[in-house]
N, C-alpha and C. Protein backbone atom coordinates (compact mmCIF):
# COMPACT_ATOMS: atom_id res chain seq x y z
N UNK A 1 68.77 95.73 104.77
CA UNK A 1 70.09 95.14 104.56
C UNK A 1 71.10 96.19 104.14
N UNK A 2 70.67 97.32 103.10
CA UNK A 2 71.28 98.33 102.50
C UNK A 2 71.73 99.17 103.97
N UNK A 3 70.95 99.27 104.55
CA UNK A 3 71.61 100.08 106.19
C UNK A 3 72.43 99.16 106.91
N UNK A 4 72.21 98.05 107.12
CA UNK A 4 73.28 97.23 107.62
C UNK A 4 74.47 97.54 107.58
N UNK A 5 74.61 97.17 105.96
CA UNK A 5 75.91 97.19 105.13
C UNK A 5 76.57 98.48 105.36
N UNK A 6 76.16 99.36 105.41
CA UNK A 6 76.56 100.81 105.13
C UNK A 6 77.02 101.21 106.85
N UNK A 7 75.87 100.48 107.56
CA UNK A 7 76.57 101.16 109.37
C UNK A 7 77.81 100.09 109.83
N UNK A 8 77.74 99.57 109.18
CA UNK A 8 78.93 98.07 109.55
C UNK A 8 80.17 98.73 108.94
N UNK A 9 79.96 98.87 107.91
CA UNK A 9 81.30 99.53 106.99
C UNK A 9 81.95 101.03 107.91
N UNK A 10 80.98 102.12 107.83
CA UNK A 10 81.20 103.08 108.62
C UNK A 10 82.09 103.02 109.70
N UNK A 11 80.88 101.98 110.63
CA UNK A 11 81.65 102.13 112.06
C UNK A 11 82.65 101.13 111.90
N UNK A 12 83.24 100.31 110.94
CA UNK A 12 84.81 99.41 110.68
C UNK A 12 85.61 100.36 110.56
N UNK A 13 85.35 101.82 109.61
CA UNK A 13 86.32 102.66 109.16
C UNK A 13 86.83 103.76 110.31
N UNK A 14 85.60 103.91 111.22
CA UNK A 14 85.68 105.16 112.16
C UNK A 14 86.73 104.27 113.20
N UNK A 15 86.13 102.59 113.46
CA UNK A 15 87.29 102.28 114.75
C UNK A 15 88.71 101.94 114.09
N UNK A 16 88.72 101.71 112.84
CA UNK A 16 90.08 101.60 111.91
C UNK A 16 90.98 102.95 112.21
N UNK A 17 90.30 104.00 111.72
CA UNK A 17 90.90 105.69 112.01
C UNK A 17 91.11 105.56 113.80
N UNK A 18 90.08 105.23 114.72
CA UNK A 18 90.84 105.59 115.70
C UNK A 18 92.03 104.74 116.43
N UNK A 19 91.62 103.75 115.83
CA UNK A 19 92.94 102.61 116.08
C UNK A 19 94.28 103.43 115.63
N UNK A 20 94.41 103.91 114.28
CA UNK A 20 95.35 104.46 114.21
C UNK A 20 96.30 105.77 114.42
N UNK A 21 94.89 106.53 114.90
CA UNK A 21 95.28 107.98 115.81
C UNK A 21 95.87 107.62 117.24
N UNK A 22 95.13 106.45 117.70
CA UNK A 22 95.83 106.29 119.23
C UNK A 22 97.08 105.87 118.67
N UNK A 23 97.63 104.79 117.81
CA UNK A 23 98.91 104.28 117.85
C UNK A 23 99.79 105.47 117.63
N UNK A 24 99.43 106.15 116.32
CA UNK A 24 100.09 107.47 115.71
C UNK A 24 100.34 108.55 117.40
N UNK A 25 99.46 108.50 118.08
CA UNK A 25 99.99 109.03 119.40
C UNK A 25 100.91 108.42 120.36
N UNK A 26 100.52 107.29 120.22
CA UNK A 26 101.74 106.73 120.94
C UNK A 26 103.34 106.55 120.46
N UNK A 27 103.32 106.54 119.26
CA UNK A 27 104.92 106.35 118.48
C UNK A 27 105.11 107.62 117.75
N UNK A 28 104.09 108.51 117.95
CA UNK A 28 104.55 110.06 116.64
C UNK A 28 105.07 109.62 115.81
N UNK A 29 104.80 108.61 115.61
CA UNK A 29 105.29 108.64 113.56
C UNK A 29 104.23 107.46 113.42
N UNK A 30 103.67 107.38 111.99
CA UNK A 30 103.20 106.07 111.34
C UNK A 30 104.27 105.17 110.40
N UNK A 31 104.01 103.97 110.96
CA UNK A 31 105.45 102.98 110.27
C UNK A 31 104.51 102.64 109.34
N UNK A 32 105.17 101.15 108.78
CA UNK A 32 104.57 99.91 107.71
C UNK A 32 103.05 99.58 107.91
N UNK A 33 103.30 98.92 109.09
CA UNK A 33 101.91 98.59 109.43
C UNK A 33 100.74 99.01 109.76
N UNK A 34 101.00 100.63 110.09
CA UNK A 34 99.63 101.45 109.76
C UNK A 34 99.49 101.90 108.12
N UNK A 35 100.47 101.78 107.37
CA UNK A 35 100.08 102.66 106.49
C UNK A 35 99.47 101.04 105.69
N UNK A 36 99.19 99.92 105.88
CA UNK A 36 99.17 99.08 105.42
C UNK A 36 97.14 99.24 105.73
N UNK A 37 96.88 99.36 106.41
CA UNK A 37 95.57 99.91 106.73
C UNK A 37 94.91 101.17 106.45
N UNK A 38 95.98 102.05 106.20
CA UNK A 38 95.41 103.49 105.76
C UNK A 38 95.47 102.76 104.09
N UNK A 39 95.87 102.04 103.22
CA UNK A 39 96.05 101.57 102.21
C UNK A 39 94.84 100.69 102.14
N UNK A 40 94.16 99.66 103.14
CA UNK A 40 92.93 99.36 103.06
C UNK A 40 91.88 99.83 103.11
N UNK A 41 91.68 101.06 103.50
CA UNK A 41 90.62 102.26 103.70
C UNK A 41 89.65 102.39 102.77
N UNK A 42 90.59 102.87 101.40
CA UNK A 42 89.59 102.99 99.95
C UNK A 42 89.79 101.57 99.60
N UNK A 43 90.15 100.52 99.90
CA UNK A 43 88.94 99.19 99.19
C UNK A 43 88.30 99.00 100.41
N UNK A 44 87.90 99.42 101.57
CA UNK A 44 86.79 99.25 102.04
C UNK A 44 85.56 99.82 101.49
N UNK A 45 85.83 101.07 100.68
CA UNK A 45 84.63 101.98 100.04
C UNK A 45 84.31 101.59 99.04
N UNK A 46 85.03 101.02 98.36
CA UNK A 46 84.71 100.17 97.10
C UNK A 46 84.36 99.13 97.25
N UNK A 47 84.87 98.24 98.24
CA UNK A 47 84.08 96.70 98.40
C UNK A 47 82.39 97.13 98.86
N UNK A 48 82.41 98.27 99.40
CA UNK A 48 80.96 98.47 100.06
C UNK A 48 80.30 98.83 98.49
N UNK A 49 80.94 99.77 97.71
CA UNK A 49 79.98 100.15 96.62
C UNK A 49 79.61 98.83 95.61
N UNK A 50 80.70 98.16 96.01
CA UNK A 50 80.48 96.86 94.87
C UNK A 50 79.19 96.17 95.71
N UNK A 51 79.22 95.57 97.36
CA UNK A 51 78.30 94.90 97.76
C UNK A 51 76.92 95.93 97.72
N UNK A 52 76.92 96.83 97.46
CA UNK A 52 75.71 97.74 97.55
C UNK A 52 74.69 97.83 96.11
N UNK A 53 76.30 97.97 94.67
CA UNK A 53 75.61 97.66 93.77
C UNK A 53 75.00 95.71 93.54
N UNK A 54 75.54 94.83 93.73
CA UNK A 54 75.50 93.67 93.44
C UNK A 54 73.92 93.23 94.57
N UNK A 55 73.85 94.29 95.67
CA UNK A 55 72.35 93.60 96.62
C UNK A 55 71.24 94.14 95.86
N UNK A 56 71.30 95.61 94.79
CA UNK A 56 70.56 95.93 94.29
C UNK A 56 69.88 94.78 92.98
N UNK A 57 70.42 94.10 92.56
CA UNK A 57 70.36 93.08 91.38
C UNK A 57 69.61 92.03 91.96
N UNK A 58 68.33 92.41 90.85
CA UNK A 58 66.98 90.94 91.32
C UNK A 58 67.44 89.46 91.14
N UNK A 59 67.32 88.73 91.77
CA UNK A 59 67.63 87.62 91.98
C UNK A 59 66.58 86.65 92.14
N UNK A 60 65.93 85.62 91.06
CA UNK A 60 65.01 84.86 91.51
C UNK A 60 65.12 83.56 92.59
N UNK A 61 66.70 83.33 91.93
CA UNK A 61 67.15 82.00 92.34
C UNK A 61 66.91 81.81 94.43
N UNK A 62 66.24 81.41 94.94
CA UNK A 62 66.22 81.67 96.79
C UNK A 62 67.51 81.48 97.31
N UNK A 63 68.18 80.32 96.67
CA UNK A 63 69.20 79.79 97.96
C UNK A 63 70.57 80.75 97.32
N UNK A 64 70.55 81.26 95.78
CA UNK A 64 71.48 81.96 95.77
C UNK A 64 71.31 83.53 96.58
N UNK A 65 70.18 83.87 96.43
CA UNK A 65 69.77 84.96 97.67
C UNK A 65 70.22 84.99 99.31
N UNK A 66 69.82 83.91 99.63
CA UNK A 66 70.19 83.51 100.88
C UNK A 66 71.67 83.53 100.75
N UNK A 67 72.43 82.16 100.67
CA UNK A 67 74.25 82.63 100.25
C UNK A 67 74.52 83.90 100.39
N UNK A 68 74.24 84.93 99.71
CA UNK A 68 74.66 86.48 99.22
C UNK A 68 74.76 86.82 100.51
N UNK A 69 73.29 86.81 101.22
CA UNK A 69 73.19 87.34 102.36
C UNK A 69 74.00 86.88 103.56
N UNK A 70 74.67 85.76 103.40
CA UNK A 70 75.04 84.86 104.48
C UNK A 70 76.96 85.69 104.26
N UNK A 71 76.92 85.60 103.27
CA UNK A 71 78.12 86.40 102.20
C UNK A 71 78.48 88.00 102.90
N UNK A 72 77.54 88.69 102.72
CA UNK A 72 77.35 89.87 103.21
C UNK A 72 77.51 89.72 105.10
N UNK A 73 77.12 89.14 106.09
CA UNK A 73 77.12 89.28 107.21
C UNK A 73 78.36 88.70 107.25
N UNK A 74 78.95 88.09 106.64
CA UNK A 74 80.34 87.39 106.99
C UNK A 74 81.49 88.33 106.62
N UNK A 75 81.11 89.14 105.51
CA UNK A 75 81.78 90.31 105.52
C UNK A 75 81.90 91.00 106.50
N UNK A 76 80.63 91.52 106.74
CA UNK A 76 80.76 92.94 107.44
C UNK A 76 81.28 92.36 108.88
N UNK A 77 80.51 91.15 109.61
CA UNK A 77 81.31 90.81 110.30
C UNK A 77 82.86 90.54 110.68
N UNK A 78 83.60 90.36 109.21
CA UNK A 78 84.71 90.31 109.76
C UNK A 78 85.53 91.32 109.60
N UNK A 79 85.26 92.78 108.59
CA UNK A 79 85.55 93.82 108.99
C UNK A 79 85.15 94.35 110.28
N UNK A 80 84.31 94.56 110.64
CA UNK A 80 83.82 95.27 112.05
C UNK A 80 84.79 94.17 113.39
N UNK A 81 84.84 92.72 113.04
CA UNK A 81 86.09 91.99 114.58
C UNK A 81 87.57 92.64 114.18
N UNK A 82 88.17 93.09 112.73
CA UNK A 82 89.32 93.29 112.68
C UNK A 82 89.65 94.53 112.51
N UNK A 83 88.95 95.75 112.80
CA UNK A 83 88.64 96.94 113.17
C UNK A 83 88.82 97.01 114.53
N UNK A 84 87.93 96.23 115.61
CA UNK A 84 87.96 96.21 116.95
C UNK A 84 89.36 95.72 117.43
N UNK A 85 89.87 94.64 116.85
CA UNK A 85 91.36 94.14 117.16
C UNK A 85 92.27 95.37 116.82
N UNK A 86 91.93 96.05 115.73
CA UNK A 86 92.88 97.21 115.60
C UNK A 86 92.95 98.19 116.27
N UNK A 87 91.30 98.78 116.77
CA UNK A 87 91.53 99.52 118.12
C UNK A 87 91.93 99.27 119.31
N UNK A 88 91.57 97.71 119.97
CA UNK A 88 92.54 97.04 121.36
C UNK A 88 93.59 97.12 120.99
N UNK A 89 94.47 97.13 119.85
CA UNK A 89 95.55 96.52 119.57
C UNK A 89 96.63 98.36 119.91
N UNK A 90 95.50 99.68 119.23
CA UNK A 90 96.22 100.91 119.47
C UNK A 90 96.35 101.01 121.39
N UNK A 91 95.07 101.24 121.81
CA UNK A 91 94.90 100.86 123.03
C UNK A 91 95.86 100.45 124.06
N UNK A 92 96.14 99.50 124.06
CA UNK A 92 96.91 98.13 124.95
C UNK A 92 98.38 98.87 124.36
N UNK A 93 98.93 99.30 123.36
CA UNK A 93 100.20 99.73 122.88
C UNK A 93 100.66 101.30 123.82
N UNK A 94 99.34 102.22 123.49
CA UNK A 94 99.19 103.61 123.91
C UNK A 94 99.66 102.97 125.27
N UNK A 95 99.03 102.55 126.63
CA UNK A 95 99.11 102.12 127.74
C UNK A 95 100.51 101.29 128.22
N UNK A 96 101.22 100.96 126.94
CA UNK A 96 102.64 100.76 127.55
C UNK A 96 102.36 99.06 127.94
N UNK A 97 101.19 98.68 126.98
CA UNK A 97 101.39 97.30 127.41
C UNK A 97 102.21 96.19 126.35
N UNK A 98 103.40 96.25 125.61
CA UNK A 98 103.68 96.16 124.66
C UNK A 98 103.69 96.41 123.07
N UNK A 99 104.83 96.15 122.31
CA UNK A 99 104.19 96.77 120.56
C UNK A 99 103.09 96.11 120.35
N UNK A 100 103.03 96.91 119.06
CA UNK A 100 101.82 96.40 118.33
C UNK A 100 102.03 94.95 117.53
N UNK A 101 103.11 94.76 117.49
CA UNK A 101 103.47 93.41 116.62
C UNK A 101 103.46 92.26 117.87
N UNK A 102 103.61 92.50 118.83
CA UNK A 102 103.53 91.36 120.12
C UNK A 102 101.94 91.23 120.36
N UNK A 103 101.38 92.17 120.20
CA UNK A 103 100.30 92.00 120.51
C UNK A 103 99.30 91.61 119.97
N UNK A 104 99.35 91.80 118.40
CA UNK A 104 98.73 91.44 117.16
C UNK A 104 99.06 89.77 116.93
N UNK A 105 99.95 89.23 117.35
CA UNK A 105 100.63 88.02 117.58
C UNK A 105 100.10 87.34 118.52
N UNK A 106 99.91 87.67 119.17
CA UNK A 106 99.15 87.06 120.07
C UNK A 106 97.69 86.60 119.83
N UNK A 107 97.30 85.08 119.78
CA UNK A 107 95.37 84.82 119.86
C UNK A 107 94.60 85.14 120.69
N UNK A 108 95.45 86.00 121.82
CA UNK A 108 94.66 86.41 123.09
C UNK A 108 93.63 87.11 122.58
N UNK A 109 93.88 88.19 122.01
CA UNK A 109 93.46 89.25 121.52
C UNK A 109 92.05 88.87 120.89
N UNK A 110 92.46 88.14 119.50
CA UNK A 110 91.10 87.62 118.75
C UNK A 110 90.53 87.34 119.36
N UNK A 111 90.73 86.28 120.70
CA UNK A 111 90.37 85.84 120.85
C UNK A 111 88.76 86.72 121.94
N UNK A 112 89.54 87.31 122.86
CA UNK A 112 88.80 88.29 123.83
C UNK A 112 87.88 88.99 122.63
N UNK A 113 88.30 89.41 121.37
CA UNK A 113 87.35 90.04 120.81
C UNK A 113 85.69 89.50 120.53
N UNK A 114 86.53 88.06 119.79
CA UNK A 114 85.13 87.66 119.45
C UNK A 114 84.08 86.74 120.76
N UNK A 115 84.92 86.49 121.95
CA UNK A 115 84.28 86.10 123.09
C UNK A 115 83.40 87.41 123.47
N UNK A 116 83.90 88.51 123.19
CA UNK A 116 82.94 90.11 123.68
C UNK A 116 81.98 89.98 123.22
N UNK A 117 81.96 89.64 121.30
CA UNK A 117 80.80 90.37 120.50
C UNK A 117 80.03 89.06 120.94
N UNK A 118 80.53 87.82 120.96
CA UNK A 118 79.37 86.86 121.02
C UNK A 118 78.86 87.09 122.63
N UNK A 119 79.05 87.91 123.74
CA UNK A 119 78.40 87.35 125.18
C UNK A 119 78.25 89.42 125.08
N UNK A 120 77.96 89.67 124.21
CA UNK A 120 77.22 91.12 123.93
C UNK A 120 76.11 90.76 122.99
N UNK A 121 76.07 89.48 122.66
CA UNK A 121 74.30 88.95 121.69
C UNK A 121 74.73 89.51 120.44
N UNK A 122 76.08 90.27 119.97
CA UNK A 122 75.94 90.44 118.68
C UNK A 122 76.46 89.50 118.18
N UNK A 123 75.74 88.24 116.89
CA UNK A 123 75.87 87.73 116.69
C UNK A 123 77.20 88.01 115.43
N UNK A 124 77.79 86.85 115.22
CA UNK A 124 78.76 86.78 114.26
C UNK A 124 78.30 86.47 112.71
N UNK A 125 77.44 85.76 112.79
CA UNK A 125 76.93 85.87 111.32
C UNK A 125 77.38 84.40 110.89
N UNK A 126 78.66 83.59 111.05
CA UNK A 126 79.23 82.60 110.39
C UNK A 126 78.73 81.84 110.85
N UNK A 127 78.46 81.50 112.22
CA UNK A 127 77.59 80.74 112.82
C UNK A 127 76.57 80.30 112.31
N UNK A 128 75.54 81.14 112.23
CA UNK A 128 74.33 80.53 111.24
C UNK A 128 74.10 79.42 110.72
């Protein structure tokens, strides 16, 4: 679970950074709304150190075990779909297919994302 957590977080932060190198290429400057994500960066490292210290802590209780865990995939899951929306979202902008605020606006987007991860077998976790 401790590797889970830790490759989920990673690869949220690596497609977060390149989401925002492609946009930062496409507009040469960073506005509001990237720096609003470069501002989420370090509480991603800290939410991970907090869920990393808190999985270490014995727990007899089962179903509060279970929860945690159900807790944890719902996390990482929804960092790792709003990471991916942030890289389509640099993407689709770089390519001249509108801003980033039209496009982020749009449910298309979410939507194509999480239709990918679920008909790629990676499961979402909330489901469960």
């Amino acid at each position: 679970r401790l590797l889970g957590i830790l490759t989920g977080i990673l690869s949220s932060t690596s497609l977060t950074f390149g989401g925002l190198c492609v946009q930062q290429l496409s507009d040469r400057d960073i506005g509001n709304f990237q720096l609003v994500f470069l501002r989420m960066i370090p509480h991603l490292f800290m939410a991970s150190i907090w869920l990393i210290k808190t999985q270490g802590e014995k727990n007899k209780n089962l179903n509060a075990l279970r929860t945690r865990d159900k807790l944890f995939n719902l996390i990482n899951s929804a960092i790792y779909t709003s990471a991916v929306v942030m890289l389509v979202a640099g993407l689709r902008t770089m390519a001249g297919m509108g801003s980033i605020y039209s496009i982020m606006s749009s449910g298309r987007l979410v939507l194509v994302v999480i239709l990918s991860r679920i008909f790629l077998k990676e499961s979402l976790n909330l489901i469960k």
